[in-house]
Every structure is written in structure tokens, then in C-alpha cells.
Protein backbone atom coordinates (compact mmCIF):
# COMPACT_ATOMS: atom_id res chain seq x y z
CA UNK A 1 0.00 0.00 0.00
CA UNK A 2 1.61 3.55 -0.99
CA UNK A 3 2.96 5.37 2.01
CA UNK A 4 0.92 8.31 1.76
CA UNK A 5 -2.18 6.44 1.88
CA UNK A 6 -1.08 4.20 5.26
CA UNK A 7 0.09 7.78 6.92
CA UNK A 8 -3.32 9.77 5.98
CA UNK A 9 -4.94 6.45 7.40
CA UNK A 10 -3.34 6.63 10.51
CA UNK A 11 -3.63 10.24 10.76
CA UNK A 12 -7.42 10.06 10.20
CA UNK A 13 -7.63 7.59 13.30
CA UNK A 14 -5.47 9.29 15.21
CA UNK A 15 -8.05 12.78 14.82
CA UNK A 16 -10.98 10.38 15.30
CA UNK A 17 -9.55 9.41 18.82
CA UNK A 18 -8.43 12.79 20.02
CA UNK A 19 -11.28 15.33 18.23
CA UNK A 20 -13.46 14.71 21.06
CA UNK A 21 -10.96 15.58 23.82
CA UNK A 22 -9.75 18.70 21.80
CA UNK A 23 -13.41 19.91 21.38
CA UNK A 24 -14.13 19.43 25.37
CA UNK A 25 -10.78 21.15 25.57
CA UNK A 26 -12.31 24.05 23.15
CA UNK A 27 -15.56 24.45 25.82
CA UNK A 28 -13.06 24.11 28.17
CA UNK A 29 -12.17 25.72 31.83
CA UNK A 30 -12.72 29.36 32.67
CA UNK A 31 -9.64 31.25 31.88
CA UNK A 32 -9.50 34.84 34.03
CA UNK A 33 -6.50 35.58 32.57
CA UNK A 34 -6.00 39.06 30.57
CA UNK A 35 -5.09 38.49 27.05
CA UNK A 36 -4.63 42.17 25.98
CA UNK A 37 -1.59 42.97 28.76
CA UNK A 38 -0.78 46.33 26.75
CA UNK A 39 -4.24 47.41 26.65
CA UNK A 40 -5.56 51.18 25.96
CA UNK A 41 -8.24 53.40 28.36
CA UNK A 42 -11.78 53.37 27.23
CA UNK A 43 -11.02 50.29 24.13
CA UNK A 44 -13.26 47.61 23.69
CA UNK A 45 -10.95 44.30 23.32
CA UNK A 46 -13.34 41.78 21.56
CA UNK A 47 -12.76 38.22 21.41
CA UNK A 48 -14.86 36.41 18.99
CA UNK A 49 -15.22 33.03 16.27
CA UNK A 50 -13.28 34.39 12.94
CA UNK A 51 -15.83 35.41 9.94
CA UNK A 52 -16.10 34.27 7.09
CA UNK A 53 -16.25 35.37 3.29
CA UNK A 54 -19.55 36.12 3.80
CA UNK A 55 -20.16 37.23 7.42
CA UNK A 56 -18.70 38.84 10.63
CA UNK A 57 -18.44 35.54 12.35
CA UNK A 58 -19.32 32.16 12.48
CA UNK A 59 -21.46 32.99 16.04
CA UNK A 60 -24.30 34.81 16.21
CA UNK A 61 -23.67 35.90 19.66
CA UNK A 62 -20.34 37.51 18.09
CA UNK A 63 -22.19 39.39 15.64
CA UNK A 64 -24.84 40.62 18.31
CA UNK A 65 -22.22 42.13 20.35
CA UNK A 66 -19.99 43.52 17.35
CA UNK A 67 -23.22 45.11 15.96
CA UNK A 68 -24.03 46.88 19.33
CA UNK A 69 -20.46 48.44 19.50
CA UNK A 70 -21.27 49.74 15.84
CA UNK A 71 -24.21 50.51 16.55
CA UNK A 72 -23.07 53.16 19.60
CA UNK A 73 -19.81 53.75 17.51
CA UNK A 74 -18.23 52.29 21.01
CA UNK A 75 -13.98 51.82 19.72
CA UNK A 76 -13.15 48.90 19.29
CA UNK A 77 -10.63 46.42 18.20
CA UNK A 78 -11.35 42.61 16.84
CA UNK A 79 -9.41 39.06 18.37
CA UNK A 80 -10.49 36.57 16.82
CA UNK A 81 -9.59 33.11 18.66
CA UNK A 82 -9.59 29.69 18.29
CA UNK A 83 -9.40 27.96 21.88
CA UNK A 84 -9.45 30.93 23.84
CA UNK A 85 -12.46 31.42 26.17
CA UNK A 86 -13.93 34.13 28.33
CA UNK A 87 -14.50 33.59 32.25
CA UNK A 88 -17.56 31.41 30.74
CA UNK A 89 -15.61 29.03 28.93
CA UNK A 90 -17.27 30.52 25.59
CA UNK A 91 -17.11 32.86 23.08
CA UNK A 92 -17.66 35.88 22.77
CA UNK A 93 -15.70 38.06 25.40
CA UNK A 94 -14.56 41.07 25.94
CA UNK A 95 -11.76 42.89 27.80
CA UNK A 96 -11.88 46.54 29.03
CA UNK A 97 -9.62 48.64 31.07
CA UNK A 98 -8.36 45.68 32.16
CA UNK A 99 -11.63 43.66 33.03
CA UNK A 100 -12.81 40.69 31.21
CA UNK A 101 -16.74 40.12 30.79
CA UNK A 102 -18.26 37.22 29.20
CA UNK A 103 -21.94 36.45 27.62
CA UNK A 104 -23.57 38.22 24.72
CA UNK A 105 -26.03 39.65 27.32
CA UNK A 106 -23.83 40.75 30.18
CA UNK A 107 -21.43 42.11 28.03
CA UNK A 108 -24.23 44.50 26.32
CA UNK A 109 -24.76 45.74 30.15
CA UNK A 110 -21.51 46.12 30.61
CA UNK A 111 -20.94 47.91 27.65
CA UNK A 112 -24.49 50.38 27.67
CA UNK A 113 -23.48 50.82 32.03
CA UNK A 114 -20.06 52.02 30.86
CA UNK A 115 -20.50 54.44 28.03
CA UNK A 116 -23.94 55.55 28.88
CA UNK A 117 -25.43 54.36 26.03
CA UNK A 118 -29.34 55.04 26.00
CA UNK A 119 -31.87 52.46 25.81
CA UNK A 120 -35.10 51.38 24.78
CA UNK A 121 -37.88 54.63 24.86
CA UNK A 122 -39.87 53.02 27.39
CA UNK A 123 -39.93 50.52 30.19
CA UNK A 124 -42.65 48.71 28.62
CA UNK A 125 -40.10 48.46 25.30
CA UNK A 126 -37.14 47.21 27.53
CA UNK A 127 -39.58 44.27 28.98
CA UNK A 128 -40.43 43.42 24.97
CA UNK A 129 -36.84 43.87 24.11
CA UNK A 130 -35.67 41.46 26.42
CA UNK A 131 -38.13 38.99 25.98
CA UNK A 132 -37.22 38.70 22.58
CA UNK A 133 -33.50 38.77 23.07
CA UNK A 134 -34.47 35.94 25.55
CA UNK A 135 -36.17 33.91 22.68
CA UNK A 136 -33.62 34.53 19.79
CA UNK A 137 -30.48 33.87 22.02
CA UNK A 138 -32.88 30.94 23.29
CA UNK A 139 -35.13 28.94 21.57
CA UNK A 140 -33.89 29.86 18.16
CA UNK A 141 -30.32 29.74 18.48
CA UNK A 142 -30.75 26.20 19.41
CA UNK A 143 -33.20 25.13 16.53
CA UNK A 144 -30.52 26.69 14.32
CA UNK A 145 -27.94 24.90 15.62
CA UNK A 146 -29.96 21.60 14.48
CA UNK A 147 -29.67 23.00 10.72
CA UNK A 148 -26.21 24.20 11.09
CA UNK A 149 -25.09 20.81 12.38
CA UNK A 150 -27.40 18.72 9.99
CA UNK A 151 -27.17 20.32 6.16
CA UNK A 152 -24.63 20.50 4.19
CA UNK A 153 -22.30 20.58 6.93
CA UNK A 154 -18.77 21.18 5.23
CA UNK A 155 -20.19 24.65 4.55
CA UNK A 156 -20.52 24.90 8.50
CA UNK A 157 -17.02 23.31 9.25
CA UNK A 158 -15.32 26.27 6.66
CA UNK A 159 -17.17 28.81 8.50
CA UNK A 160 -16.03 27.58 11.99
CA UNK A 161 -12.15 26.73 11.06
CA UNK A 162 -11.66 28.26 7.62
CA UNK A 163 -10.51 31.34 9.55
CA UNK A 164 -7.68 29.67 10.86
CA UNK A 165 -6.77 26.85 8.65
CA UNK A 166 -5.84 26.21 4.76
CA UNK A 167 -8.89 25.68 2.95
CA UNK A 168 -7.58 22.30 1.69
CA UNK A 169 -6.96 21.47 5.41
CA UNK A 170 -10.74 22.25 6.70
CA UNK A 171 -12.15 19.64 3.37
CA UNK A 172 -9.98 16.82 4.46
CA UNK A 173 -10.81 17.26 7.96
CA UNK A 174 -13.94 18.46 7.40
CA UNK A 175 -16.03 14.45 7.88
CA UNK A 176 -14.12 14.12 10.90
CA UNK A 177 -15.08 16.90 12.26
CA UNK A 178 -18.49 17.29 11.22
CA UNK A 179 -18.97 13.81 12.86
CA UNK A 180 -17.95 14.65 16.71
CA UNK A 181 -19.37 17.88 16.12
CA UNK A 182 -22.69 17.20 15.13
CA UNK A 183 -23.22 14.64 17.55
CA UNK A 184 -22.03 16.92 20.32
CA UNK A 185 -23.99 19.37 19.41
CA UNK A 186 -27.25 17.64 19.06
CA UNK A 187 -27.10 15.87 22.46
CA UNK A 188 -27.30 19.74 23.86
CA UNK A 189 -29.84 20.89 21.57
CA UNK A 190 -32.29 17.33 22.74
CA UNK A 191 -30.92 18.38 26.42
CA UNK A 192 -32.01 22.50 26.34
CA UNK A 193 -35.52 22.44 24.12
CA UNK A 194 -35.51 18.62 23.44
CA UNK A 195 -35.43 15.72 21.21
CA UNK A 196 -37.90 16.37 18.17
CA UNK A 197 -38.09 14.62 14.28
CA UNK A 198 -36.92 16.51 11.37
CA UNK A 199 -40.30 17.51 10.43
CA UNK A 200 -40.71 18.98 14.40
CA UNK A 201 -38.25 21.09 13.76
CA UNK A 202 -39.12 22.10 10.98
CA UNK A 203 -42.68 23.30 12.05
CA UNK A 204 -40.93 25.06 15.33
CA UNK A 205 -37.97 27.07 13.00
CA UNK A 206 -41.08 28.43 10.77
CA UNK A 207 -43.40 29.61 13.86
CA UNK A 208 -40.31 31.65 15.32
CA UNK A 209 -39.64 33.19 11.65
CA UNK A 210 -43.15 33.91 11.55
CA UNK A 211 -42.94 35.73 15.00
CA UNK A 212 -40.14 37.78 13.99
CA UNK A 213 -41.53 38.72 10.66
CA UNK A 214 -44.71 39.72 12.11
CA UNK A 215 -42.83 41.74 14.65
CA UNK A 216 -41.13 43.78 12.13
CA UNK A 217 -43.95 43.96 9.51
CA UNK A 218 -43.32 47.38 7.47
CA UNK A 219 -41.09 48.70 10.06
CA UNK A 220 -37.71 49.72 9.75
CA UNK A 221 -36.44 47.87 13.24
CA UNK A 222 -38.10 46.24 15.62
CA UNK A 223 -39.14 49.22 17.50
CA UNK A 224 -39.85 51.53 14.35
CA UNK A 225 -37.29 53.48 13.51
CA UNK A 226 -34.32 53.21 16.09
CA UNK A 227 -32.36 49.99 16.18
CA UNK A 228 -32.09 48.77 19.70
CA UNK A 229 -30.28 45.76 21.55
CA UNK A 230 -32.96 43.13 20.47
CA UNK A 231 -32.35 44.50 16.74
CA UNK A 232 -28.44 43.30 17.35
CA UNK A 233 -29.49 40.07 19.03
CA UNK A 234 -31.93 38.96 15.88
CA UNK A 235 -29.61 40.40 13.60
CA UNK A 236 -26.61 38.33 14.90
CA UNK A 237 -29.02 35.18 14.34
CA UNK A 238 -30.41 35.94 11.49
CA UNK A 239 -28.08 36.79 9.84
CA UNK A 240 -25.81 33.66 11.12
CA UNK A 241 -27.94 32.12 9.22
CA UNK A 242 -28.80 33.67 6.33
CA UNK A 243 -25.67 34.59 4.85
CA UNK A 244 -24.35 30.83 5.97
CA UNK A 245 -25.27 29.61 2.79
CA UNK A 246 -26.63 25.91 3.92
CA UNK A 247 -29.09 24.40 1.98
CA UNK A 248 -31.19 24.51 5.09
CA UNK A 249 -35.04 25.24 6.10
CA UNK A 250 -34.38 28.55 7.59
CA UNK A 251 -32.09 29.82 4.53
CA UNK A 252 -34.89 29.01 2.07
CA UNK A 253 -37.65 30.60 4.41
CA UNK A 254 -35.70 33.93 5.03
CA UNK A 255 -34.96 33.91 0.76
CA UNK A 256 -38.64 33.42 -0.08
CA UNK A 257 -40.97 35.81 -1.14
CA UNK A 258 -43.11 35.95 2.24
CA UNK A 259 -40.23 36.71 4.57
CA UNK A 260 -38.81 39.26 2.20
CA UNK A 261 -39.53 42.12 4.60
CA UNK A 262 -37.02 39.77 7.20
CA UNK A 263 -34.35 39.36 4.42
CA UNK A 264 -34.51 43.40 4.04
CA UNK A 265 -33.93 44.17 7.55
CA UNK A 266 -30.80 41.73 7.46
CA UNK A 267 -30.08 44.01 4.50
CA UNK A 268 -30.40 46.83 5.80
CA UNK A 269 -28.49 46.24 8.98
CA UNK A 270 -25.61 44.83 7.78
CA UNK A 271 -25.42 47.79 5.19
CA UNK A 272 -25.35 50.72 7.50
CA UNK A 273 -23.38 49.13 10.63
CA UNK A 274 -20.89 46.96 8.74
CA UNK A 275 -20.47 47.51 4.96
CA UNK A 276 -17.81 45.90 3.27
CA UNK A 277 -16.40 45.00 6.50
CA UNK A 278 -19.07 42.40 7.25
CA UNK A 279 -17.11 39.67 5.00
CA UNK A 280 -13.93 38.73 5.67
């Protein structure tokens, strides 16, 4: 047998064995440790999934919190990470003046306490606000996940590692990965909003698209005409998704003709906040 065949052979075992422990490794322990030692007053320090040629970042939480900074033109400066994790054990996290915070949603009160940035018009908004935020970090994030980890998954594996590794690297480990992953990832889905069939999930992804394009209707955000922290947090997932390019059931509902007004407000967003700077 040629050489090259017996050593990509043992190789490809060798992953299959250790992939697991690496990606338990990847969740991993909290690390309180300050990455940024030479950091500046009053910067942002924001450690996040790489992006992609087509989007910000692989996470949507990443894009929620890099689209509130933009949002409140707070300075900031990008680290994107591989096995590095916030205080959490996840991704994203930030650092300022010295002080790490992790989670999407702590990290937006962190950010809003800080640099006194205003929020929603009315207390009855902030209540709606977070209830949504609450769903779409949630409920949806997880029935996403399902898609993300079921179609067309190579496409997900480039978006996760093609930031840090040759292209011809992430397609030949691409099957081994997608395996551990997947199955990792769908024992915490069936564990946080449980086990359901294909056609379940299906039903449950439509009814929250439904929700969110009845929420925006003809509007130009969610609360008329001034984005707000729940636009960031459906943006980020959204748009996760949308610009993924899976041959999934959420892609083909948010490129149909119904949930057009939903594919405008992606639009939109990404068009004022990011430009040419969403894709890598």
C-alpha cells in the first residue's frame, strides 16, 4: 500500500480518537486571565469566532455584540480566537480597562453601564426587548444549531475553522469533524428544548420566523425606527444564518418571497453598521 495512503490512514484515526478531547478542551475551563496585557483606556478588546467570506463571524452571539459596538460607535478592536475562552468558557468576550466580561447579554450591560449608552424609549419596550433577546439567544439559536449541524455541513465546518486553517486542510478534515461535532452538538440541543423529528423542527424554525416577521412587519427595526439591543441580538441570528449559505429550512424561508420584509432588515443592517467590512 503507498505510504501516503497508510500515513493519511493513521492520521485520520489518530483525529478520530483525540477530536473529542480537543473539542471538550475548546468548551473548556474558565480562563481569568487578561489576554490584551498592553491594553488602551476606554477600548473595547473583543474576542470572537473568525468570519467568514460572507459574514462577521461564524457565532451569532459575536455578531450581536460587534453590531451593538457599531451601533453606539463604542472603539473597538477585533481578536479573533480559536481555543481561547472568556471567564464562561465561551465565546464571545470582551476585555476593558483591564476587566474581562463574558456572555452576549452581560457584556451589552456592561458595555451600555459604561459608556452611557441610551436604551429602549420606554420601560414597557425594555420588557419586549428582552423577551425577545431571551427567545432569539434561546429557543432559536438552538433550533438553528440543528440545521447548522445537519445540512450541508462542510459549509458549516469552513465557517467555523476556515478562519484559521488552509482551505484544503478544513475539506480533508472536514467528515471528521463534522462527525464529533454534530453529535455533540445535538445531544445539547435534545438536552435544552428537546429531542424532536426533522419535520418537528421544521414546524418550530417556521413559527419563530413567523414571529419575527410579524414583529417587524413594514417597520424599519423592531421598534420603528431606532435599532435597539434586540435589533443586534436577531440580527446576529439571522443573519448567522442567512448569509451561511446551507441548503437549510431557515435559509430558504428567510430567501422566499413571504419573509422578504425579514431578508430586508438583514439588508439593511448589515449595510449601514458593517459595509464591506461584514465579509472577511
Amino acid at each position: 500500500m503507498d505510504r501516503s495512503v497508510l500515513l493519511s490512514a493513521a492520521l485520520a484515526a489518530f483525529l478520530w480518537y483525540t477530536l473529542p478531547k480537543l473539542l471538550k478542551k475548546v468548551k473548556g475551563k474558565p480562563r481569568h486571565t487578561i489576554h490584551e496585557k498592553k491594553w488602551k483606556q476606554g477600548i473595547v478588546y473583543l474576542y470572537q469566532m473568525a468570519g467568514t467570506k460572507s459574514m462577521s463571524s461564524a457565532s451569532p452571539f459575536c455578531i450581536k455584540v460587534e453590531t451593538f459596538l457599531r451601533l453606539h460607535k463604542i472603539p473597538f478592536e477585533r481578536r479573533n480566537v480559536l481555543l481561547a475562552r472568556g471567564e464562561n468558557g465561551k465565546v464571545p468576550f470582551i476585555e476593558l480597562n483591564g476587566e474581562q466580561t463574558a456572555d452576549s447579554t452581560l457584556i451589552i450591560t456592561k458595555l451600555a453601564e459604561h459608556f452611557k449608552v441610551q436604551g429602549y424609549e420606554s420601560e414597557e419596550d425594555a420588557n419586549v426587548g428582552n423577551a425577545i433577546c431571551s427567545m432569539v439567544d434561546f429557543r432559536t439559536f438552538n433550533l438553528f444549531v440543528h440545521y447548522k449541524t445537519t445540512c450541508s455541513q462542510q459549509i458549516f465546518m469552513e465557517a467555523m475553522f476556515g478562519g484559521f486553517f488552509p482551505d484544503f486542510v478544513v475539506e480533508w478534515l472536514g467528515p471528521i469533524m463534522s462527525y464529533h461535532l454534530r453529535n455533540m452538538m445535538h445531544r445539547r440541543v435534545n438536552e435544552t428544548i428537546g429531542k424532536f423529528t426533522n419535520e418537528q423542527f421544521d414546524e418550530l424554525a417556521r413559527k419563530d420566523l413567523e414571529v419575527y416577521r410579524g414583529l417587524i412587519g413594514e417597520k424599519k427595526f423592531l421598534f420603528g425606527d431606532r435599532m435597539t439591543t434586540a435589533d443586534c441580538a436577531l440580527f446576529g441570528h439571522l443573519s448567522a444564518t442567512f448569509y451561511l449559505g446551507q441548503d437549510s429550512l431557515p435559509m430558504h424561508t428567510l430567501a422566499s418571497e413571504r419573509f422578504e420584509p425579514l431578508a430586508r432588515y438583514i439588508e439593511r443592517i448589515r449595510d449601514d453598521l458593517f459595509g464591506d467590512e461584514f465579509c472577511v
